[in-house]
Protein backbone atom coordinates (compact mmCIF):
# COMPACT_ATOMS: atom_id res chain seq x y z
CA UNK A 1 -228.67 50.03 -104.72
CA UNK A 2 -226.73 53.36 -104.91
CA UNK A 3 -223.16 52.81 -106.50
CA UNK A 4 -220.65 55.25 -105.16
CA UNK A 5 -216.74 55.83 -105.92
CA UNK A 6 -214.03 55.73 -103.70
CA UNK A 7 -210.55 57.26 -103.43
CA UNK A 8 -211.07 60.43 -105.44
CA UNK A 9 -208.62 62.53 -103.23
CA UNK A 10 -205.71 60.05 -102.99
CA UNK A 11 -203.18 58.32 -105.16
CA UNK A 12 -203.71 59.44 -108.91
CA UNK A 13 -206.35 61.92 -108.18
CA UNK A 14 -204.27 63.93 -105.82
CA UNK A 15 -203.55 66.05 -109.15
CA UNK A 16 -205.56 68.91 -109.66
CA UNK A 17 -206.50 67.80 -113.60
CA UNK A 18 -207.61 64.66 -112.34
CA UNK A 19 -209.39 64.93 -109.69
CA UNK A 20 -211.44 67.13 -112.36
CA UNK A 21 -211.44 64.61 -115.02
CA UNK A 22 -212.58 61.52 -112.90
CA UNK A 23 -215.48 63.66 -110.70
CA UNK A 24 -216.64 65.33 -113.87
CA UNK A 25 -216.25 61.30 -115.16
CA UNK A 26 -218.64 59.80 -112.30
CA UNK A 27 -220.93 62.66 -112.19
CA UNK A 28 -221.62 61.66 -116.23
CA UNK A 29 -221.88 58.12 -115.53
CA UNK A 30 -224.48 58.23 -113.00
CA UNK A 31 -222.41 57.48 -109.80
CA UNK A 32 -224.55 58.86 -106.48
CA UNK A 33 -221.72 60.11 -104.62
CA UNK A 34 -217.71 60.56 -104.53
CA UNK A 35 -216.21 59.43 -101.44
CA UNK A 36 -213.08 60.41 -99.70
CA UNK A 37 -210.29 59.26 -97.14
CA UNK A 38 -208.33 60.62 -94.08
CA UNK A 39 -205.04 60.25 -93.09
CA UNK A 40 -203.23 63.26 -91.81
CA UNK A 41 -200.34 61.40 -90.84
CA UNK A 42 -198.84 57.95 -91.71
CA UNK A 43 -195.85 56.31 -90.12
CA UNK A 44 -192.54 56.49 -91.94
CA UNK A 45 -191.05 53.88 -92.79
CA UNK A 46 -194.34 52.22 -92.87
CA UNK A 47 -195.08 50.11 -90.11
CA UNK A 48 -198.13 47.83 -89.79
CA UNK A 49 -201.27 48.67 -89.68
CA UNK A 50 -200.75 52.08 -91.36
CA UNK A 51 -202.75 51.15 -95.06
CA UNK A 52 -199.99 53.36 -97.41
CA UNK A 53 -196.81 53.97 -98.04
CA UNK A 54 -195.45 57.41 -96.76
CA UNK A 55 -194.76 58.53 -100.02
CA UNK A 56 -198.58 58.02 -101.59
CA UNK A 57 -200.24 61.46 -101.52
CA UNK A 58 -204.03 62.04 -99.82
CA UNK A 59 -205.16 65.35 -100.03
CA UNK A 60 -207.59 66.69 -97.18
CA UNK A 61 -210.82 65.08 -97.31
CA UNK A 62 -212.90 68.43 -97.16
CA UNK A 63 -210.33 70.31 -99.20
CA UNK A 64 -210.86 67.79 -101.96
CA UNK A 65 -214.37 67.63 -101.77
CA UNK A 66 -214.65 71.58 -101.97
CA UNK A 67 -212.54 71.11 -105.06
CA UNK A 68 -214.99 68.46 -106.46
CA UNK A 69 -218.07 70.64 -105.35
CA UNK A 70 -216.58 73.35 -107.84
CA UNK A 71 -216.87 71.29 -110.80
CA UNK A 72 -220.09 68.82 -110.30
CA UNK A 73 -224.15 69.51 -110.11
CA UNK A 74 -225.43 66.75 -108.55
CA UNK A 75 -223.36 63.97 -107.39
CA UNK A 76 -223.23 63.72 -103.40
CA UNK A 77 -219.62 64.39 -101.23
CA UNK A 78 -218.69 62.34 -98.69
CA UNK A 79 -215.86 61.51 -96.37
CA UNK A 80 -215.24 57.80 -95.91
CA UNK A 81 -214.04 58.39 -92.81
CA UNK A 82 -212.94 62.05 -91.32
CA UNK A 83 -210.88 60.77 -88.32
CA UNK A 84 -212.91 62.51 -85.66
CA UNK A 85 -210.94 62.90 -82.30
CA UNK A 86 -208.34 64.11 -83.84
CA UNK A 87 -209.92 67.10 -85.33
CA UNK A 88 -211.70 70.38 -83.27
CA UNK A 89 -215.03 69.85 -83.28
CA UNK A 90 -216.18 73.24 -83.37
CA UNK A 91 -214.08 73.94 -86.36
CA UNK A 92 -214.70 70.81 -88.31
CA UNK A 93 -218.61 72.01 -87.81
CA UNK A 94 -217.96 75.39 -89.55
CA UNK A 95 -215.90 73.42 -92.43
CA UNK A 96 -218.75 70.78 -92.84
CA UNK A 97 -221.32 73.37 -92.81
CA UNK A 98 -219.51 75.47 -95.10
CA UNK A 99 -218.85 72.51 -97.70
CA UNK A 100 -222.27 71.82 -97.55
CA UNK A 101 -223.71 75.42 -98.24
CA UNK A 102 -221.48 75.63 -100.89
CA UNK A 103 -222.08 72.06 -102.77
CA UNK A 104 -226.08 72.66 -102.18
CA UNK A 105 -226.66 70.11 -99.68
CA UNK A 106 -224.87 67.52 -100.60
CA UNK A 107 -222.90 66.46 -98.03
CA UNK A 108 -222.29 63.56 -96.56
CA UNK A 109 -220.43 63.32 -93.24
CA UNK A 110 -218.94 60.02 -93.02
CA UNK A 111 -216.42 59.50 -89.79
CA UNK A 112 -214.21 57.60 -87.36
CA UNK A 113 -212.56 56.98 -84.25
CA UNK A 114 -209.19 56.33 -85.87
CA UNK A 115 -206.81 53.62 -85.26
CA UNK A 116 -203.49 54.56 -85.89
CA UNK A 117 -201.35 55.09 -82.86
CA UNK A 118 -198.36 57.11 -84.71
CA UNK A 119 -200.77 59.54 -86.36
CA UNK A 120 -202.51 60.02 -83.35
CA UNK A 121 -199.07 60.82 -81.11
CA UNK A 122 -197.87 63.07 -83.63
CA UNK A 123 -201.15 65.41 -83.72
CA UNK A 124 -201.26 65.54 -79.95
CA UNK A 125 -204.41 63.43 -79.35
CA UNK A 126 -204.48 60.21 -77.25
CA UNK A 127 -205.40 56.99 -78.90
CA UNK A 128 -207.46 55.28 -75.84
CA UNK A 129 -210.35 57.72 -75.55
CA UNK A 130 -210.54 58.94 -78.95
CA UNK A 131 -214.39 56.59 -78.68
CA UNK A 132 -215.59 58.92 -75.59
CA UNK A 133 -214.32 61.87 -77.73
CA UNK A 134 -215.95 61.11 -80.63
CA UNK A 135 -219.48 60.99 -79.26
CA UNK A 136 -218.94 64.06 -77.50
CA UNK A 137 -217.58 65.68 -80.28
CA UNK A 138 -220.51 64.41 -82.40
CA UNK A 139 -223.01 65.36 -79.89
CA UNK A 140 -220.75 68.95 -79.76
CA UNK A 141 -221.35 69.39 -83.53
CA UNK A 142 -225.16 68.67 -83.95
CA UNK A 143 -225.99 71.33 -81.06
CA UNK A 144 -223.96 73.97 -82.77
CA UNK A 145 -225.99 73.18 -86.32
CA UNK A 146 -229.25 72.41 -84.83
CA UNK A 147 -229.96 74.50 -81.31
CA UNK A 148 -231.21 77.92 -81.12
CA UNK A 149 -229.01 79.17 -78.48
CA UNK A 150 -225.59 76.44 -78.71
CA UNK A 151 -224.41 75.37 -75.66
CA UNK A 152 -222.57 72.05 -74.59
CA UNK A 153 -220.95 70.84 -71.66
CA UNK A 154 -218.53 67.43 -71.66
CA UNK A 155 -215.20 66.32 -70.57
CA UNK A 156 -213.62 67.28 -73.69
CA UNK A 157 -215.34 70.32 -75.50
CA UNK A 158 -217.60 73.28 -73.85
CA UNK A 159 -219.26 76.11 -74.90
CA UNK A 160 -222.27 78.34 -74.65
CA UNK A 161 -222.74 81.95 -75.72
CA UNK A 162 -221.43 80.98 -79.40
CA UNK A 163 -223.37 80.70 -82.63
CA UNK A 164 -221.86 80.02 -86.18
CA UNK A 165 -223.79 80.59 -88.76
CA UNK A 166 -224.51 79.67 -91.97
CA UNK A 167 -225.47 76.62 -90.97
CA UNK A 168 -225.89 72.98 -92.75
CA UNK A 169 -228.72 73.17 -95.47
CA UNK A 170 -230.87 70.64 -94.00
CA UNK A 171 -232.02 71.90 -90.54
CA UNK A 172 -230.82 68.24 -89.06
CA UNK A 173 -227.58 68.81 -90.58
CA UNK A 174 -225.65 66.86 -93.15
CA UNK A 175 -226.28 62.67 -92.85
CA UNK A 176 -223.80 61.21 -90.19
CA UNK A 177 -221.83 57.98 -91.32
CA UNK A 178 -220.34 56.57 -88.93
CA UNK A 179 -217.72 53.88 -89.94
CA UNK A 180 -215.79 51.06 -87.94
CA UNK A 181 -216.13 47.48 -87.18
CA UNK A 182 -216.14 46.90 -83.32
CA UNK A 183 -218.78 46.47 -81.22
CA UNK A 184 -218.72 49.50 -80.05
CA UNK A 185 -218.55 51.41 -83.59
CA UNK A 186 -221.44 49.13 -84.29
CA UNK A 187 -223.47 50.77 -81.09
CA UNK A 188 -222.43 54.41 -81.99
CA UNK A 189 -223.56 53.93 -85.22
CA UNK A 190 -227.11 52.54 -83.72
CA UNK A 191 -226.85 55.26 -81.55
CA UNK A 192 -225.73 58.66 -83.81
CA UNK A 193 -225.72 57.95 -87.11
CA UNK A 194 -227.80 58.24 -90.07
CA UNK A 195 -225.71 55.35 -91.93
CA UNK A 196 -222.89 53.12 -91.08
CA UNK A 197 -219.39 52.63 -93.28
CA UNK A 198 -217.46 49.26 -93.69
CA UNK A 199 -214.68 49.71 -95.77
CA UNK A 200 -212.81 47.08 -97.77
CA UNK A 201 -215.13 44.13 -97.24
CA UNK A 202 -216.29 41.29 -99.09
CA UNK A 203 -219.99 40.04 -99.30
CA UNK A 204 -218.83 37.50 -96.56
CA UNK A 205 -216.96 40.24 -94.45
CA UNK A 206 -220.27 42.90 -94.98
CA UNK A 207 -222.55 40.21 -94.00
CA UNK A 208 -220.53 39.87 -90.50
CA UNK A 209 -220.53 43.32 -90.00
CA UNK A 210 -224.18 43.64 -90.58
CA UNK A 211 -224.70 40.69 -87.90
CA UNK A 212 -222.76 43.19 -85.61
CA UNK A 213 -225.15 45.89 -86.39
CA UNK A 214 -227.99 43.83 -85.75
CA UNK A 215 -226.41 42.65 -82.07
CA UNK A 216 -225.99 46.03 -81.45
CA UNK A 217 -229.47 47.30 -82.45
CA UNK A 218 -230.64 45.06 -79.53
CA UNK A 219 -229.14 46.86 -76.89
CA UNK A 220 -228.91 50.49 -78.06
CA UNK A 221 -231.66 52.98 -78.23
CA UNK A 222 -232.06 54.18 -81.78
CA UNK A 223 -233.49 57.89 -81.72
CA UNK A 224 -236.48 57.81 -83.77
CA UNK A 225 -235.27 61.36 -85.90
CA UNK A 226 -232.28 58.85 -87.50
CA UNK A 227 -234.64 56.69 -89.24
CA UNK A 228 -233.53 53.77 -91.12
CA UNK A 229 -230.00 53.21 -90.62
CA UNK A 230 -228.55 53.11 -94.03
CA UNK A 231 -225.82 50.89 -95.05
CA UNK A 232 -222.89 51.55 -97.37
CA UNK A 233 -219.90 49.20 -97.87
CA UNK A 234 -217.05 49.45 -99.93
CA UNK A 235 -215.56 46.55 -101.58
CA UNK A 236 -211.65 45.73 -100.93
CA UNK A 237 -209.46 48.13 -103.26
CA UNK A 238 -209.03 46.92 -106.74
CA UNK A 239 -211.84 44.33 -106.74
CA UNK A 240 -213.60 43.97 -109.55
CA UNK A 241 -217.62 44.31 -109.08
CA UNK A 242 -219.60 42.17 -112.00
CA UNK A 243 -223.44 42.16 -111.80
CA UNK A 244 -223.99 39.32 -109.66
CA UNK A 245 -221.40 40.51 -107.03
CA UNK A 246 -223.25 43.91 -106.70
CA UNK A 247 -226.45 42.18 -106.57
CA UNK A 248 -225.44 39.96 -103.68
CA UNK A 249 -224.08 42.83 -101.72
CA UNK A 250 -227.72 44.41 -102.56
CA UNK A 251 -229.40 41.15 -101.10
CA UNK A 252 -228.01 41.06 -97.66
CA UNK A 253 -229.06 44.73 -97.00
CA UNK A 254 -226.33 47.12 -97.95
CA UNK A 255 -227.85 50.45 -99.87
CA UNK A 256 -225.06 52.07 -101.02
CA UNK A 257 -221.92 50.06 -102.58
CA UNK A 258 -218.44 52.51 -102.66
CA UNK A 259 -216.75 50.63 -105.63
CA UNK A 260 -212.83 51.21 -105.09
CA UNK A 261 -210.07 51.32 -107.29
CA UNK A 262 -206.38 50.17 -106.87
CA UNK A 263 -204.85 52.54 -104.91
CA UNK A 264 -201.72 52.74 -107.21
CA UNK A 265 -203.25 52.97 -110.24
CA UNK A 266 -202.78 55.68 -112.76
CA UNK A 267 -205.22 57.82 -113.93
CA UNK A 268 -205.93 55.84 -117.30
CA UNK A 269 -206.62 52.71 -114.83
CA UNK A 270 -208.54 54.69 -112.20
CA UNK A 271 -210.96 56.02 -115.57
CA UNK A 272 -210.86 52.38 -117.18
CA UNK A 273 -212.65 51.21 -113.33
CA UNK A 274 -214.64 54.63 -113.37
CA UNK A 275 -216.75 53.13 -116.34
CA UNK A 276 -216.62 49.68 -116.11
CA UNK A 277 -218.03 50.21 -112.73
CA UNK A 278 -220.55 52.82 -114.06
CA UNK A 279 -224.28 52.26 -112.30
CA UNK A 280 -225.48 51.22 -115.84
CA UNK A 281 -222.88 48.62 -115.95
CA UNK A 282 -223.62 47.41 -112.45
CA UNK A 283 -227.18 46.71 -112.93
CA UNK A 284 -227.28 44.50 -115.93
């Protein structure tokens, strides 16, 4: 099983030095990928469900991960989740392919249909389609990376007699994750993406969601290109991941586990987890 990191663009690595120190840190240790979050937006005064406080800073996922690309080799980038309908999906194509140019191919495109109804209001998009969006808008983004001559047609993005080029490194594009824990995340994911996200989840919780997947793998048509969908989880923030935990998570199917550290921590805290989470560590 692939061990990834979480929350390396929020919190304590929202300063430039160390978001250095603890990518440069993972990248040593063996870690597979560096994952980010999304919230443009939060509500403030906090309100439930928004997950942080006003004050806590997030940088841009893709920003951060440009950043990180700088100053690692080899250790994948991915977004854990971009918050797709509320973004332009011809623009967040050029950013994704750029990222990906740049970093060598080593993005991965993790995103979501969003949930919270402030954030949403204040950008201008509405909350109760933003699942119809975000298929077209997926659908939008692999013709303009994969067709010869780009054209698309949908209720809410069209275009033909554009290119944009360079595109993604693989000719398929970058992997699509798609996160989210309702049915119907579960069928998009069937549906469009290479991998599916569950964030914050026990072994219990994962194993539920992976029932979910299953359901949904019954009555959804899986193109054949998508292969195997892969499955990464992240545990809830803070938790502590011994051998045997990791190896349970490995045992009812997920691939890839995001380990995730407090989100308040400082950066001594958010190094300490770095390496007592380390791959090596993991697999004893």
């Amino acid at each position: 099983m692939n061990i990834g990191l979480f929350n390396v663009n929020a919190g304590a690595c929202s300063v430039p030095a160390n978001v250095v120190r603890i990518a440069t840190l993972a990248e040593e240790f063996g870690y597979e990928s560096l994952w980010v979050g999304e919230h443009v937006v939060v509500p403030s005064p906090r309100v439930p469900p928004s997950p942080i406080d006003p004050l806590h800073p997030m940088l841009d996922p893709l920003v951060a991960l440009a950043f990180i690309a700088a100053v690692t080799e080899r250790v994948k980038l991915a977004t854990g989740i971009v918050i797709l309908p509320q973004r332009n999906p011809l623009v967040l194509a050029k950013q994704v392919a750029s990222l990906d140019v740049l970093s060598g191919g080593r993005v991965l495109l993790g995103l979501g249909v969003g949930y919270l109804e402030p954030e949403f209001r204040a950008i201008g998009v509405p909350l109760e389609d933003r699942g119809r969006r975000s298929t077209e808008y997926l659908e939008a983004m692999r013709e303009l990376w994969c067709s010869s001559e780009p054209a698309y047609e949908g209720k809410y993005v069209a275009f033909s007699g554009v290119d944009a080029y360079p595109r993604p490194v693989k000719p398929s594009g970058p992997p699509i994750v798609i996160g989210g824990r309702s049915a119907a995340g579960y069928r998009r994911a069937v549906a469009f993406g290479n991998g599916w996200y569950g964030w914050g989840l026990t072994v219990e919780a994962a194993a539920d969601a992976l029932a979910g997947l299953d359901k949904a793998a019954a009555t959804v048509a899986r193109p054949a290109r998508l292969g195997r969908l892969e499955i990464t989880v992240s545990p809830p923030p803070g938790a502590e991941i011994d051998p045997g935990t990791a190896a349970r998570y490995a045992e009812i199917g997920v691939d890839r586990l995001v380990v995730n550290p407090p989100a308040d921590a400082d950066i001594e805290a958010v190094a300490s987890y770095v390496h007592r989470h380390a791959p090596s560590e993991l697999a004893q």
